[in-house]
Protein backbone atom coordinates (compact mmCIF):
# COMPACT_ATOMS: atom_id res chain seq x y z
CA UNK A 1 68.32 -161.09 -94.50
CA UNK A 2 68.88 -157.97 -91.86
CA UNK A 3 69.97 -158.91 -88.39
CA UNK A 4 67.56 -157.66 -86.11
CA UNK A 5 67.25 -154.36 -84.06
CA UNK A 6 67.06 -154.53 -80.39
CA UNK A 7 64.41 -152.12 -80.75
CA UNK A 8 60.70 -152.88 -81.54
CA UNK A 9 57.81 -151.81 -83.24
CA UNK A 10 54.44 -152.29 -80.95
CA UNK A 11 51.77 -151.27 -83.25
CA UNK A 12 50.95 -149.44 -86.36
CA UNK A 13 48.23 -146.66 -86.66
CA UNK A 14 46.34 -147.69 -88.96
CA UNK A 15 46.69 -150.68 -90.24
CA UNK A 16 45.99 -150.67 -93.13
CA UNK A 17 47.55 -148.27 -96.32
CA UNK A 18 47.96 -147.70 -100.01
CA UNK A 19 49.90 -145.18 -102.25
CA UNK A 20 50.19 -141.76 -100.71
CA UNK A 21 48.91 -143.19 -97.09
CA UNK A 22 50.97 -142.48 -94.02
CA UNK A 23 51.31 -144.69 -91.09
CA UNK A 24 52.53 -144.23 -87.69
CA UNK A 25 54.44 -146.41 -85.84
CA UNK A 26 54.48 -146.74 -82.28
CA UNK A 27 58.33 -148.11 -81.93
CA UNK A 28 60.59 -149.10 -78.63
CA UNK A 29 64.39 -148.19 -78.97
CA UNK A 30 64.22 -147.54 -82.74
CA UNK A 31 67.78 -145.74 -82.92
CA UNK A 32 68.14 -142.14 -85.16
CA UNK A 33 70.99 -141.89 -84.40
CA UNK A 34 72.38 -142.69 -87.52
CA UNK A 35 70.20 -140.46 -89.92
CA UNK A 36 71.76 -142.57 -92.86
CA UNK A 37 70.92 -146.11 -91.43
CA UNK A 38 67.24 -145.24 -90.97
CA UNK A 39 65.22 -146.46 -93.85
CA UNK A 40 61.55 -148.46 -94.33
CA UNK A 41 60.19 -150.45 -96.91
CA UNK A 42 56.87 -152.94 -97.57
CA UNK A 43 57.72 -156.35 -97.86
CA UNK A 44 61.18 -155.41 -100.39
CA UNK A 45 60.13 -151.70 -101.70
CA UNK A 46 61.24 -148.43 -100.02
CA UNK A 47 58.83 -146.24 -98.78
CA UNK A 48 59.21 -142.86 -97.13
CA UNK A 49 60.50 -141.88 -93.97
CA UNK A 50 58.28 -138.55 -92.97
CA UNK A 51 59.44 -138.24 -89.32
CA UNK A 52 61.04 -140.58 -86.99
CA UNK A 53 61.92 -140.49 -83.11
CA UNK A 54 62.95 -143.43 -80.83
CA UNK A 55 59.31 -144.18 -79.73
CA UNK A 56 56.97 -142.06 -82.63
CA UNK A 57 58.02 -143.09 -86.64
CA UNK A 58 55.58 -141.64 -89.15
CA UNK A 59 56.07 -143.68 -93.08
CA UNK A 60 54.37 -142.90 -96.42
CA UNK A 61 53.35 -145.54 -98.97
CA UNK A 62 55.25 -144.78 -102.33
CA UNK A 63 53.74 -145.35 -105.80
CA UNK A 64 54.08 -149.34 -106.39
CA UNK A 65 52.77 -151.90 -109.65
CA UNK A 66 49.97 -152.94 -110.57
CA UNK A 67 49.38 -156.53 -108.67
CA UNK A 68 51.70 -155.39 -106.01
CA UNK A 69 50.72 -155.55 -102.64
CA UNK A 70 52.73 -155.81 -98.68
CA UNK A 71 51.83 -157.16 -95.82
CA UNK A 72 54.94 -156.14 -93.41
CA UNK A 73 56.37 -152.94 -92.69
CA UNK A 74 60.57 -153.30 -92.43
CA UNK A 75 62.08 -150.32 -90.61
CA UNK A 76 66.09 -150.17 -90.99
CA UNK A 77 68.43 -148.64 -88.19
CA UNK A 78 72.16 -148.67 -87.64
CA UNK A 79 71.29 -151.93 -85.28
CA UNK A 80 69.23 -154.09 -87.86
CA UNK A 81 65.81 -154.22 -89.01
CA UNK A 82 62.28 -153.86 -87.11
CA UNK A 83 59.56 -155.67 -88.10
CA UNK A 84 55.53 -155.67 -87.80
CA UNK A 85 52.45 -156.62 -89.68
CA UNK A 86 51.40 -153.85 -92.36
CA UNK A 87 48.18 -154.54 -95.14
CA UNK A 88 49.09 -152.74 -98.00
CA UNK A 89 46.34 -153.27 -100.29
CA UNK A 90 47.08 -155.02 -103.75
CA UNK A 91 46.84 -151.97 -106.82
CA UNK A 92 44.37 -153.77 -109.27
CA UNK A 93 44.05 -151.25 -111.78
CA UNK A 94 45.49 -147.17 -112.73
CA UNK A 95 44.88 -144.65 -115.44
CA UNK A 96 40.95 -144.81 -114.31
CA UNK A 97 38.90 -141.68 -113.18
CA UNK A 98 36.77 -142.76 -110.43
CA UNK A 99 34.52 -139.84 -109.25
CA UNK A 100 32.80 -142.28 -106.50
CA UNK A 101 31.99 -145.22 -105.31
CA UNK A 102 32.99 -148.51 -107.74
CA UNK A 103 29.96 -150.71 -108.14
CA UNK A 104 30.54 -154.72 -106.75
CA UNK A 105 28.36 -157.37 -109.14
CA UNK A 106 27.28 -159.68 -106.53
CA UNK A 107 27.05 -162.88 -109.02
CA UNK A 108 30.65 -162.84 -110.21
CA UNK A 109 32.65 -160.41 -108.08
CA UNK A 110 33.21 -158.03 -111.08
CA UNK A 111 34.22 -154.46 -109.87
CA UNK A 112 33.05 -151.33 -112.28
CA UNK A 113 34.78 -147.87 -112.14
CA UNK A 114 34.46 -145.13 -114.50
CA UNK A 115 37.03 -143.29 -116.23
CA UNK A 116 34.78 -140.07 -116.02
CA UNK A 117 36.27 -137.25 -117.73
CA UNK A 118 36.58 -133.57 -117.31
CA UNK A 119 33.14 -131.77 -117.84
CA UNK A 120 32.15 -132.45 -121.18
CA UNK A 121 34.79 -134.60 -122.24
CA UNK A 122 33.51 -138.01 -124.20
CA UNK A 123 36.13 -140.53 -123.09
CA UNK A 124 36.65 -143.99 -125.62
CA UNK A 125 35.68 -146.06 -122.68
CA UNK A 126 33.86 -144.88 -120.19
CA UNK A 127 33.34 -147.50 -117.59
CA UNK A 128 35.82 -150.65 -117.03
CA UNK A 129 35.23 -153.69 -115.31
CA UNK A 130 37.89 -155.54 -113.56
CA UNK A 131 37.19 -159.35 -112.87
CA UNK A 132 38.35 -160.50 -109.33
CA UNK A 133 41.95 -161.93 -111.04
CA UNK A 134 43.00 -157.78 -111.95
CA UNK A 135 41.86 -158.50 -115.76
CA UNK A 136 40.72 -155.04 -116.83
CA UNK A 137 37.97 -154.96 -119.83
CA UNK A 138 36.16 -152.05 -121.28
CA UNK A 139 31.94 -152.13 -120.55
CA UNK A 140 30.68 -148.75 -121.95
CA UNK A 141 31.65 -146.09 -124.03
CA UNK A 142 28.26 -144.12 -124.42
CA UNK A 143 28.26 -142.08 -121.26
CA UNK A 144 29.82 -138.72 -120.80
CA UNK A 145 31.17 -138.00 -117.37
CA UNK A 146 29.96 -141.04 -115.64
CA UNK A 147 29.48 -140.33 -111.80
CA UNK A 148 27.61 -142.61 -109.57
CA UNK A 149 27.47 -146.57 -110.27
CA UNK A 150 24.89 -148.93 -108.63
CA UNK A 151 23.64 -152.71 -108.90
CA UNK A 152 19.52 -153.38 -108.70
CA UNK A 153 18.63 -156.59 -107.28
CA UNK A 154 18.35 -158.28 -111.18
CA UNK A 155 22.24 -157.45 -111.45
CA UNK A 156 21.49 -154.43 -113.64
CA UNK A 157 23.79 -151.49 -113.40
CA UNK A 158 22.72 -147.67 -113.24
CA UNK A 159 25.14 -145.00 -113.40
CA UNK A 160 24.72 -141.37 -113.03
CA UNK A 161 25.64 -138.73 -115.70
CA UNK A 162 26.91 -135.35 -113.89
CA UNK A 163 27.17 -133.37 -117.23
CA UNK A 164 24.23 -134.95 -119.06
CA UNK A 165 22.27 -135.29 -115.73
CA UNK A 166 20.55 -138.44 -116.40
CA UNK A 167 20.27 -142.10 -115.19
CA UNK A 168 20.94 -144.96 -117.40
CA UNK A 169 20.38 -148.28 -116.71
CA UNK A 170 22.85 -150.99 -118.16
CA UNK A 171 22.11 -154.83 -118.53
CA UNK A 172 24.33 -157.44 -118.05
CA UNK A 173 24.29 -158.15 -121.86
CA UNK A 174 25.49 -154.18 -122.49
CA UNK A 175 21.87 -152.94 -123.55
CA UNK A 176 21.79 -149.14 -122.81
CA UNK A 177 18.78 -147.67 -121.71
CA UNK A 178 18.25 -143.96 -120.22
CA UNK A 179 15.27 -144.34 -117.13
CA UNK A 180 15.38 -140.68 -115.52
CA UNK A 181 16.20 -136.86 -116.99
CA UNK A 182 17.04 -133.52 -115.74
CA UNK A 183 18.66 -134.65 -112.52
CA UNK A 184 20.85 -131.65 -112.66
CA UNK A 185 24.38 -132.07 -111.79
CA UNK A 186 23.72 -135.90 -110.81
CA UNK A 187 26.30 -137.47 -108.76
CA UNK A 188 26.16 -140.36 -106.37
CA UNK A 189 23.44 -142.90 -106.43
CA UNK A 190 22.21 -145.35 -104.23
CA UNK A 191 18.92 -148.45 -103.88
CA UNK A 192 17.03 -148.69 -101.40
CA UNK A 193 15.11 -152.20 -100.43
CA UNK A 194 12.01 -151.64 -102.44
CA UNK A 195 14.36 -150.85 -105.45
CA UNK A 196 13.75 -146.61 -105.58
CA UNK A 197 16.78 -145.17 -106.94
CA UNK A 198 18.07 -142.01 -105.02
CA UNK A 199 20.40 -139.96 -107.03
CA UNK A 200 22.22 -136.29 -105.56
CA UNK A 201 22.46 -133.24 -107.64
CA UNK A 202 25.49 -131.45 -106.62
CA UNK A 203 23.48 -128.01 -106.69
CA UNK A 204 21.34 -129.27 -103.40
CA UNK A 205 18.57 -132.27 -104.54
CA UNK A 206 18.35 -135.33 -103.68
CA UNK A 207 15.59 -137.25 -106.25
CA UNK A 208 13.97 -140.41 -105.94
CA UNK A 209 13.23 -141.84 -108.93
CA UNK A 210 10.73 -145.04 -109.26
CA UNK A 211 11.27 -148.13 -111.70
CA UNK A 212 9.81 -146.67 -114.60
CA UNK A 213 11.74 -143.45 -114.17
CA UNK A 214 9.55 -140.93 -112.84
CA UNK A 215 11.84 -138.80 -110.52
CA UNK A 216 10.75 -136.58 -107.79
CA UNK A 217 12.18 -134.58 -105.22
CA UNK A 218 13.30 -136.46 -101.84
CA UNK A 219 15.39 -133.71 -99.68
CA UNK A 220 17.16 -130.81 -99.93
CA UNK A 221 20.90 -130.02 -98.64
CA UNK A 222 23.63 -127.63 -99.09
CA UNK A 223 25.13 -127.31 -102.39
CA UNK A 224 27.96 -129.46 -102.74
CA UNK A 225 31.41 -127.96 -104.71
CA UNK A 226 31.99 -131.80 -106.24
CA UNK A 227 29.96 -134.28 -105.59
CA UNK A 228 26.86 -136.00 -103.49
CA UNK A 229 27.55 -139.62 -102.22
CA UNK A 230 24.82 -141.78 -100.87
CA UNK A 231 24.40 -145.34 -99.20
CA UNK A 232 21.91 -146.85 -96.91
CA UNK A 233 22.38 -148.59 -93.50
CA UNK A 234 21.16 -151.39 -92.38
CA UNK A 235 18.57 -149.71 -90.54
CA UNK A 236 17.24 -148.71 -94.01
CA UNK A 237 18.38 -144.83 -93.53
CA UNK A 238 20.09 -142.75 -96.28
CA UNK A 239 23.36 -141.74 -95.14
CA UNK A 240 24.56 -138.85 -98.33
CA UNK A 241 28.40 -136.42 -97.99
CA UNK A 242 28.85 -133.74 -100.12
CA UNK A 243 32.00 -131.85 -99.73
CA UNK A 244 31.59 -128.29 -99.56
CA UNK A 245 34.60 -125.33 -98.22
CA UNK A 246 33.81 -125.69 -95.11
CA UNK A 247 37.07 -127.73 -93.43
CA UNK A 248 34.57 -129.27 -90.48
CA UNK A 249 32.11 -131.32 -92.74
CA UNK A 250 29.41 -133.56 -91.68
CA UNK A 251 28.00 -136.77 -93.01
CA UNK A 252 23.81 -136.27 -92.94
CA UNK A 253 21.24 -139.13 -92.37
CA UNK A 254 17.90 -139.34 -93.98
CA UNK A 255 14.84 -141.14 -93.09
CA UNK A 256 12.04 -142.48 -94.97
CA UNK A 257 10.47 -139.27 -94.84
CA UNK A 258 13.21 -136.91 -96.21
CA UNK A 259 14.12 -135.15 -93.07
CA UNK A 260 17.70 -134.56 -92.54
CA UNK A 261 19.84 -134.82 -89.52
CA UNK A 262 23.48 -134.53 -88.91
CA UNK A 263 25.16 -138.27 -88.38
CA UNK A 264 28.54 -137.05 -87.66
CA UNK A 265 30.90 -134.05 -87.96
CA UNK A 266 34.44 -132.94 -88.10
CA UNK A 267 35.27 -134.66 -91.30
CA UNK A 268 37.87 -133.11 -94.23
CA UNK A 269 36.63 -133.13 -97.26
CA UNK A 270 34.53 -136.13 -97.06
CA UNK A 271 32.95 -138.66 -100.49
CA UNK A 272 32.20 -142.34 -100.69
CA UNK A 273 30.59 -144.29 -98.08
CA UNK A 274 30.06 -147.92 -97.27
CA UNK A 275 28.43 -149.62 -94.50
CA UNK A 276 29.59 -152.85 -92.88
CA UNK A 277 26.51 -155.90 -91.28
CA UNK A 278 27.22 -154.52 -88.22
CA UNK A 279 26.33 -150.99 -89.13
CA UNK A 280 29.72 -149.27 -89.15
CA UNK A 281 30.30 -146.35 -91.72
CA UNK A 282 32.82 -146.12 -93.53
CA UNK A 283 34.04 -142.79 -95.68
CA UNK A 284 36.78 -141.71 -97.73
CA UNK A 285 37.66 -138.42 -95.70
CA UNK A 286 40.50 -137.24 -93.59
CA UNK A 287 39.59 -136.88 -89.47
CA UNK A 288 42.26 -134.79 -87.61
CA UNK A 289 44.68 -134.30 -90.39
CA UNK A 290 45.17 -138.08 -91.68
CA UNK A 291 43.62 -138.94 -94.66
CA UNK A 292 42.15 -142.33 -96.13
CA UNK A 293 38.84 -144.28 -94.90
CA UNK A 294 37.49 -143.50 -91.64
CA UNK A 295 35.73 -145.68 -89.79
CA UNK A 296 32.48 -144.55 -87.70
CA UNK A 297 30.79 -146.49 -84.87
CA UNK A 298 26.55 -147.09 -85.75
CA UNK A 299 25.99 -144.17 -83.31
CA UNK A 300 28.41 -141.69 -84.88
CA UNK A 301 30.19 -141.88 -81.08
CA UNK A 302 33.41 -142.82 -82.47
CA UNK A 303 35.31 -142.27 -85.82
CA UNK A 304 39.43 -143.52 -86.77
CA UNK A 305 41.24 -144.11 -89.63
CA UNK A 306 41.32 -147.94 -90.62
CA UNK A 307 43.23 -147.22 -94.21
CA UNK A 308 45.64 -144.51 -95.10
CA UNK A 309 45.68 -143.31 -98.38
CA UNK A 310 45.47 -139.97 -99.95
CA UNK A 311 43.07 -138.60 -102.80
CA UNK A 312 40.46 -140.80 -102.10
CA UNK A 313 37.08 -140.52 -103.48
CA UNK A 314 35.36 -144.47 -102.98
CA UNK A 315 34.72 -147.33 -101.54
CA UNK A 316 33.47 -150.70 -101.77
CA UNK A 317 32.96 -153.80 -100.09
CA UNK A 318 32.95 -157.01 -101.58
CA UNK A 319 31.87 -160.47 -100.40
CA UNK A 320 35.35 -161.88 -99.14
CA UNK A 321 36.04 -159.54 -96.77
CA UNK A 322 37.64 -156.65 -99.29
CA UNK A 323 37.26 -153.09 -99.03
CA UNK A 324 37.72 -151.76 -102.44
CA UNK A 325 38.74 -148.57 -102.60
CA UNK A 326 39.55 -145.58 -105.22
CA UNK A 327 41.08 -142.62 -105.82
CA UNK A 328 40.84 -140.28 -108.79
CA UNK A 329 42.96 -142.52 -110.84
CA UNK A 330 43.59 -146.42 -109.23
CA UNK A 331 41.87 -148.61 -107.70
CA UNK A 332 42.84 -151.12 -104.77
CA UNK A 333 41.87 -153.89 -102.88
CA UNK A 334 42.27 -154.27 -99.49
CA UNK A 335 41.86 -157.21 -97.37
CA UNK A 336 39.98 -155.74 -93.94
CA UNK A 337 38.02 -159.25 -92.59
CA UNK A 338 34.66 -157.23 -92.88
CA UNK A 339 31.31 -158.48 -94.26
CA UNK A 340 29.92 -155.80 -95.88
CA UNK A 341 26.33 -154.62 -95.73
CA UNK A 342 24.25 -155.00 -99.19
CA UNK A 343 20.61 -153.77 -99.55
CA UNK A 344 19.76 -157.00 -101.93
């Protein structure tokens, strides 16, 4: 074991990472002396140092294994070895193609991501599930370019098709059922508490669609250049990002009536979005140059990073206090202590 450093490290910003996320430290007396001395690594694998001063040290999460996972941060000097706390979240699955949010089956913990595709492209498997012990089976293989996932109330899934712009609607026993057409480029999806479906076309429409799949249009926004993501708070609002060029994006809110208002804005580039039970938003974005999930106070006052990572698109909470979260190829879990909000 290292000897220790007289230095310290008093806190890490945030606290929270996976693969490509970068964490600042907030150290006393680290010593850089020694340029070749200076090294960090999660709980026994070496990370990246991106910058480093006596009081300021900025790390990056390398690539790590499936079933890996940290919960210390180690940073090396020619003195010995400084120590803090550090979640990295556990990698449950790669080689996926998440486009949004991974859908959470309430009854068994089961987590469903697709492995969309480029436009057009039929893909073997199409959606996996991964059971809450990392096993990773294949569900579907009938949907081109799955987008959007969501769970009704009954436990039955819907997913989104952005290339065939339909909604299909998937039992628990695999029967495969289309409920809604010519949803244009349809992307995110999301339930309300009466069970209406709301699914975003990326061109700039937002549909309702009822349970026997007669869709309609809800509200209108600015085209979006990949996708729309929805979710509803607790207050029963529709809370929908769409990235577009613009490097100051907003999230919008919706109400019952389909008139738009901005929530919050200064967000990169922002996707999927999650609420917490005590109405915080959470979205995979960057704010102020650091990228991963931001977290957003109920009144859109106050917005930080909680989990560095880079690339990502979704997010997910599940009942043991677990964010789940996704890039465009892996998926994580990451132990936050947060009950998540869910509609049913």
């Amino acid at each position: 074991m290292a000897d220790f450093s007289d230095g310290k490290i008093l806190g890490a910003q945030p606290a929270a990472a996976v693969e490509g996320g970068e964490v600042i430290l907030t150290c006393e007396g680290y010593d850089t002396s020694d340029y070749a001395a200076c090294r960090v690594s999660f709980d026994g694998w070496r990370g990246r140092l991106i910058s480093a001063s006596s009081e300021r040290v900025i790390v990056g999460v390398p690539d790590y294994e499936v079933g890996q996972s940290a919960d210390e941060v180690h940073l090396d000097d020619a003195n010995g070895t400084l120590i803090a706390p550090l979640t990295v979240g556990e990698k449950l699955a790669e080689n996926m193609h998440p486009v949004g949010n991974p859908a959470i089956d309430r009854e068994d913990g089961t987590i469903y991501v697709t492995l969309s595709g480029s436009r057009g492209q039929k893909m073997p498997v199409s959606i996996y599930a991964i059971s809450p012990d990392g096993t990773v089976s294949p569900f579907n293989s009938d949907i081109t370019n799955p987008s959007g996932l969501a769970f009704d109330e009954e436990g039955t899934l819907h997913v989104t098709s952005r290339y065939e712009g339909e909604l299909y609607r998937i039992t628990k026993f695999k029967e495969f059922t289309t409920l809604a057409t010519e949803l244009g480029v349809a992307t995110g999806i999301a339930l309300d508490r009466r069970g209406t479906i709301y699914v975003g076309d990326r061109s700039g429409t937002i549909f309702s669609v009822n349970s026997i799949g007669e869709a309609r249009p809800f509200a209108s926004l600015e085209p979006s250049v990949a996708a729309y993501h929805l979710a509803f708070s607790p207050d029963g609002e529709l809370y929908v990002t769409g990235p577009t060029v613009s490097s100051s994006e907003c999230i919008w809110k919706i109400d019952a009536m389909g008139n738009e208002s901005i929530f919050y804005k200064g967000l990169g580039r922002p996707q999927g979005l999650a609420f917490d039970e005590a109405g915080n938003l959470y979205v995979a974005a960057s704010l102020h140059g650091h990228r991963g999930v931001v977290r957003i106070t109920p009144e859109g006052e106050r917005a930080e990073v909680v989990v560095a990572g880079s690339g990502l698109v979704g997010l997910a909470f599940d009942d043991h206090g677990n964010l789940i979260v996704v890039n465009t190829q892996k998926v994580y879990r990451v132990p936050m202590g947060v009950r998540g909000y869910s509609v049913f």
